[in-house]
Structures are given as C-alpha cells and as structure tokens.
C-alpha atoms as a PDB file:
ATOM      1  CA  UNK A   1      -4.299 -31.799 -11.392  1.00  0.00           C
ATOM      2  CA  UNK A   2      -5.457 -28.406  -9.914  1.00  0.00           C
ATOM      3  CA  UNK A   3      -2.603 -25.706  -9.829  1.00  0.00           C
ATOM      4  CA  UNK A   4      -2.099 -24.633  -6.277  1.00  0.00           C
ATOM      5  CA  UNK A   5      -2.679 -20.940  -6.102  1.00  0.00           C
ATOM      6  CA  UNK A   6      -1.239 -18.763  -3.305  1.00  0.00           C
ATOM      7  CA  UNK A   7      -3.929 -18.343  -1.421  1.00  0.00           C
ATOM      8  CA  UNK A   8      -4.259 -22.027  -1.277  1.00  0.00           C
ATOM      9  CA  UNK A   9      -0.786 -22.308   0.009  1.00  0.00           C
ATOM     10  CA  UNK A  10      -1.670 -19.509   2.650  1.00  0.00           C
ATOM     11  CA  UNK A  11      -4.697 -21.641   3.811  1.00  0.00           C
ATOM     12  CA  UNK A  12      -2.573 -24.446   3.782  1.00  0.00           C
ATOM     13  CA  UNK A  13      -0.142 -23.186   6.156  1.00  0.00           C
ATOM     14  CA  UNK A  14      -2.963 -22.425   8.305  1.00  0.00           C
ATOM     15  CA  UNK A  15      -4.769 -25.496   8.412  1.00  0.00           C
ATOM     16  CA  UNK A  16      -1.465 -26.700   9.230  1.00  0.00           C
ATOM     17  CA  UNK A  17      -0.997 -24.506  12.429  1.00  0.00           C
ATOM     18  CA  UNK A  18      -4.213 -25.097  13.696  1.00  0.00           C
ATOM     19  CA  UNK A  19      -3.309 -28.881  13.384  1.00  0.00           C
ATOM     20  CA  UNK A  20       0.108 -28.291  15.027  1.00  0.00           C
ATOM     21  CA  UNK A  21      -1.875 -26.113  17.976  1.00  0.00           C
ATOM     22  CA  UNK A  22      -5.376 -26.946  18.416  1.00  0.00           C
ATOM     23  CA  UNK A  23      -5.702 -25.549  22.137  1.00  0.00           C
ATOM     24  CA  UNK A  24      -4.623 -22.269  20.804  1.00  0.00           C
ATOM     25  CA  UNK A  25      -7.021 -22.280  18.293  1.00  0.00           C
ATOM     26  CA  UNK A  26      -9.639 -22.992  20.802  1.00  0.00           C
ATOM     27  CA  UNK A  27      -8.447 -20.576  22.797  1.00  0.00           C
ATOM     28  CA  UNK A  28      -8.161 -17.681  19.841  1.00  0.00           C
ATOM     29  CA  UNK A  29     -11.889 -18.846  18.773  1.00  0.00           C
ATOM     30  CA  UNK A  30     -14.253 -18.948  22.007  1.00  0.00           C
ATOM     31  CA  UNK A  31     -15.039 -15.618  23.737  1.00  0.00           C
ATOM     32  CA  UNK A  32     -15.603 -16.066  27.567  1.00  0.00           C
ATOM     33  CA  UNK A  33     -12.897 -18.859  27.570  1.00  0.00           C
ATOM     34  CA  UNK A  34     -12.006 -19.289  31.615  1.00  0.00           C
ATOM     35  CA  UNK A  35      -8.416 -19.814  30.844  1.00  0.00           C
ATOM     36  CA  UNK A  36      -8.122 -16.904  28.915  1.00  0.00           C
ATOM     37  CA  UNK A  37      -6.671 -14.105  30.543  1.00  0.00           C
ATOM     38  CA  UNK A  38      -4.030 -10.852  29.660  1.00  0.00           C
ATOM     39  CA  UNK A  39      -0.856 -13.064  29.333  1.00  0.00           C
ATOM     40  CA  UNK A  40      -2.640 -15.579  27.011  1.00  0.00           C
ATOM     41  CA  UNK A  41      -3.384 -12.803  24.902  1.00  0.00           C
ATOM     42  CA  UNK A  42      -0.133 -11.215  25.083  1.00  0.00           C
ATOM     43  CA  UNK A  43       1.390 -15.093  23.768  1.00  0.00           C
ATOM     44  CA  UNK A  44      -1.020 -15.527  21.285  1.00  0.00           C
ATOM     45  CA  UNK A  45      -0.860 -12.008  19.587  1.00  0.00           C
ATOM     46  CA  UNK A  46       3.025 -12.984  19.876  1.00  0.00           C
ATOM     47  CA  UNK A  47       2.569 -16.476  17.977  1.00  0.00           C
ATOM     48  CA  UNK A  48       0.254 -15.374  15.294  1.00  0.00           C
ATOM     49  CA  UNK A  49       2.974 -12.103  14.417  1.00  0.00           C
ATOM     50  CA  UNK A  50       6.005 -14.721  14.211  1.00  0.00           C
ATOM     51  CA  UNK A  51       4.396 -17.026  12.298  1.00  0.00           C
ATOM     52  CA  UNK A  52       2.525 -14.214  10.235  1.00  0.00           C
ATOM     53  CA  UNK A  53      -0.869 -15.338  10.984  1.00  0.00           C
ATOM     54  CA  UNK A  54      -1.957 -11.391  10.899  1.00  0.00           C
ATOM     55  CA  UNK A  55      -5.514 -11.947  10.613  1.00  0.00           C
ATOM     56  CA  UNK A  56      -6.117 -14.340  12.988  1.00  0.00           C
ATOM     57  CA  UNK A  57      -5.040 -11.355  15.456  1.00  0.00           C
ATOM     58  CA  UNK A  58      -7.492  -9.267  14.051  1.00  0.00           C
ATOM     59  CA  UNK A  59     -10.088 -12.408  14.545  1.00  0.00           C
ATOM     60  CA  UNK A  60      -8.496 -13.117  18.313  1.00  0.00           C
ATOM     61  CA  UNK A  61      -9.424  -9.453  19.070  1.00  0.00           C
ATOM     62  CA  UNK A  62     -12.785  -9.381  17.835  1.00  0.00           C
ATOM     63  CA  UNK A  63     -13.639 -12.683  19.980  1.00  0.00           C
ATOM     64  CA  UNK A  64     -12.363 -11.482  23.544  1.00  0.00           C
ATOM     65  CA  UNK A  65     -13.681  -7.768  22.487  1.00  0.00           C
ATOM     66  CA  UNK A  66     -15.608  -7.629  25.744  1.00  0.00           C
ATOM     67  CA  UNK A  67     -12.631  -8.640  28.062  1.00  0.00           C
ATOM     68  CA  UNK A  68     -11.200  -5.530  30.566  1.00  0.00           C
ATOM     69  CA  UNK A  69      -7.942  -6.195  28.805  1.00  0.00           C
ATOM     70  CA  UNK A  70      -8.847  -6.001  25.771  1.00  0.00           C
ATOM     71  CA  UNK A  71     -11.727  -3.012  25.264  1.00  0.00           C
ATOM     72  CA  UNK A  72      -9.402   0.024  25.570  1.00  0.00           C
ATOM     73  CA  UNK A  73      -7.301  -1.351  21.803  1.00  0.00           C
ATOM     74  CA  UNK A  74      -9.011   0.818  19.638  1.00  0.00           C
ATOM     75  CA  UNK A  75      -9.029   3.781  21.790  1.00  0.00           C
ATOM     76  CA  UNK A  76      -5.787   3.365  22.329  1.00  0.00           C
ATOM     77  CA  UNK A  77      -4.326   2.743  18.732  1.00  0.00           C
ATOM     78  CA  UNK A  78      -6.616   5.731  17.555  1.00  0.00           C
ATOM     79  CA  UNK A  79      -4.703   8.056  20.217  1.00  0.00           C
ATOM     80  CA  UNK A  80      -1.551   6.914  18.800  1.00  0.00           C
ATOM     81  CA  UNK A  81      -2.652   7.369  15.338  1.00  0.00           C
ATOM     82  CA  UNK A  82      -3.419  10.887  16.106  1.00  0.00           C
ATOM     83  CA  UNK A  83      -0.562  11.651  18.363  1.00  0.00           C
ATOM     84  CA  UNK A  84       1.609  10.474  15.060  1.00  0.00           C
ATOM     85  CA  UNK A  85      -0.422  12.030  12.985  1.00  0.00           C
ATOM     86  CA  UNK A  86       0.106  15.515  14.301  1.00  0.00           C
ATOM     87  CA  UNK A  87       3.759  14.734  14.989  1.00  0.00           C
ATOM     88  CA  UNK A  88       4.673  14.449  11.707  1.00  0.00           C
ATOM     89  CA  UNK A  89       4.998  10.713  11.330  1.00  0.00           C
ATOM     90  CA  UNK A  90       2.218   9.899   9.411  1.00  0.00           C
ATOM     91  CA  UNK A  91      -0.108  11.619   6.733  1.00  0.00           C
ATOM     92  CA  UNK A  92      -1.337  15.136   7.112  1.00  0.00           C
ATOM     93  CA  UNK A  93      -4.119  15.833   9.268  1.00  0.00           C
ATOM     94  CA  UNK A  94      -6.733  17.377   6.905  1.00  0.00           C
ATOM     95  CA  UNK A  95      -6.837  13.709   5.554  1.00  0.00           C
ATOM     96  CA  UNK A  96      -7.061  12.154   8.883  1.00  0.00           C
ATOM     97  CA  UNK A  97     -10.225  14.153   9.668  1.00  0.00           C
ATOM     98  CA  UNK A  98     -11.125  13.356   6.012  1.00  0.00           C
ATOM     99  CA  UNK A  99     -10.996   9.433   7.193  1.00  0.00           C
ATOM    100  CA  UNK A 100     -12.921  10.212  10.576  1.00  0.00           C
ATOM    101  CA  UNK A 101     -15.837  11.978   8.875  1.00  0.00           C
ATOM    102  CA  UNK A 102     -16.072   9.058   6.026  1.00  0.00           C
ATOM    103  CA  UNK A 103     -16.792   6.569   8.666  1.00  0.00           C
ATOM    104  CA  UNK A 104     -19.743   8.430   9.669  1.00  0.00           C
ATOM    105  CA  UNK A 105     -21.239   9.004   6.561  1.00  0.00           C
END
C-alpha cells in the first residue's frame, strides 16, 4: 500500500472542495465568466483564505486579471509594500530596491 505523503493529503483536501463546490470552481477557473463580478471575488478570495486554499487565490487572480476590479492588485500591494517598507515595518529599503532591480535583470 502506498504511504500517503502530505502533499497527497493537501491534494486530497482539494479534490475534495472542488467536489463539495463545483460552481465555485467554475467560477475561480473561467476568465470572462458573466456572473462574475467584484462581490464574487470578494466571497471567493474569502472561502479559499478560511479554508486555506492560498493558491487557488493566487490562480483566481491570474484568471480574472483583465477585469476593472481586479487590474489595480499589484499596483496596489506594491504601494503598500513600499509605504511599509519605508515605515519601518518591513525590511530595509536598500534591499527592496535590491528586489526591484533583480526582476529586471
């Protein structure tokens, strides 16, 4: 009998939740969905944090990146970064610049 590793529980427990919500599934995996709209997303991003499903939000996001509601995320989480960045909260911001100009490279 195979031994069950942890990542086969984790993929367990998500085959499971898509099971137990297959219209949310549809709706987290087809861009240009009509009944998707801003409180949808709000719900969904919601349900996948309580039920720990963190990279399914990641996946939800990159689906519906072209909807007005959602475009602005990354602009906006990078402002906060920085704004935290510079007020102390996070690390210093020689490194953060550091980060920036690795991307580009």
């Amino acid at each position: 009998m195979k031994k069950i590793t942890k990542r086969d529980k984790q993929t367990i427990r998500f085959l499971k939740w898509v099971r137990k919500y297959p219209g949310w599934w549809y709706l987290i995996c087809t861009s240009n969905e009509e009944h998707m709209n801003i409180k949808l997303m709000h719900e969904l991003i919601r349900r996948l944090a309580k039920d720990q499903l963190y990279e399914i939000i990641f996946v939800l996001l990159m689906v519906h990146r072209n909807e007005t509601y959602v475009k602005d995320i990354p602009c906006f989480m990078l402002l906060n970064m920085m704004i935290e960045n510079w007020d102390g909260k996070r690390k210093d911001s020689e490194q953060m610049i550091n980060d920036i100009l690795e991307f580009f490279e």
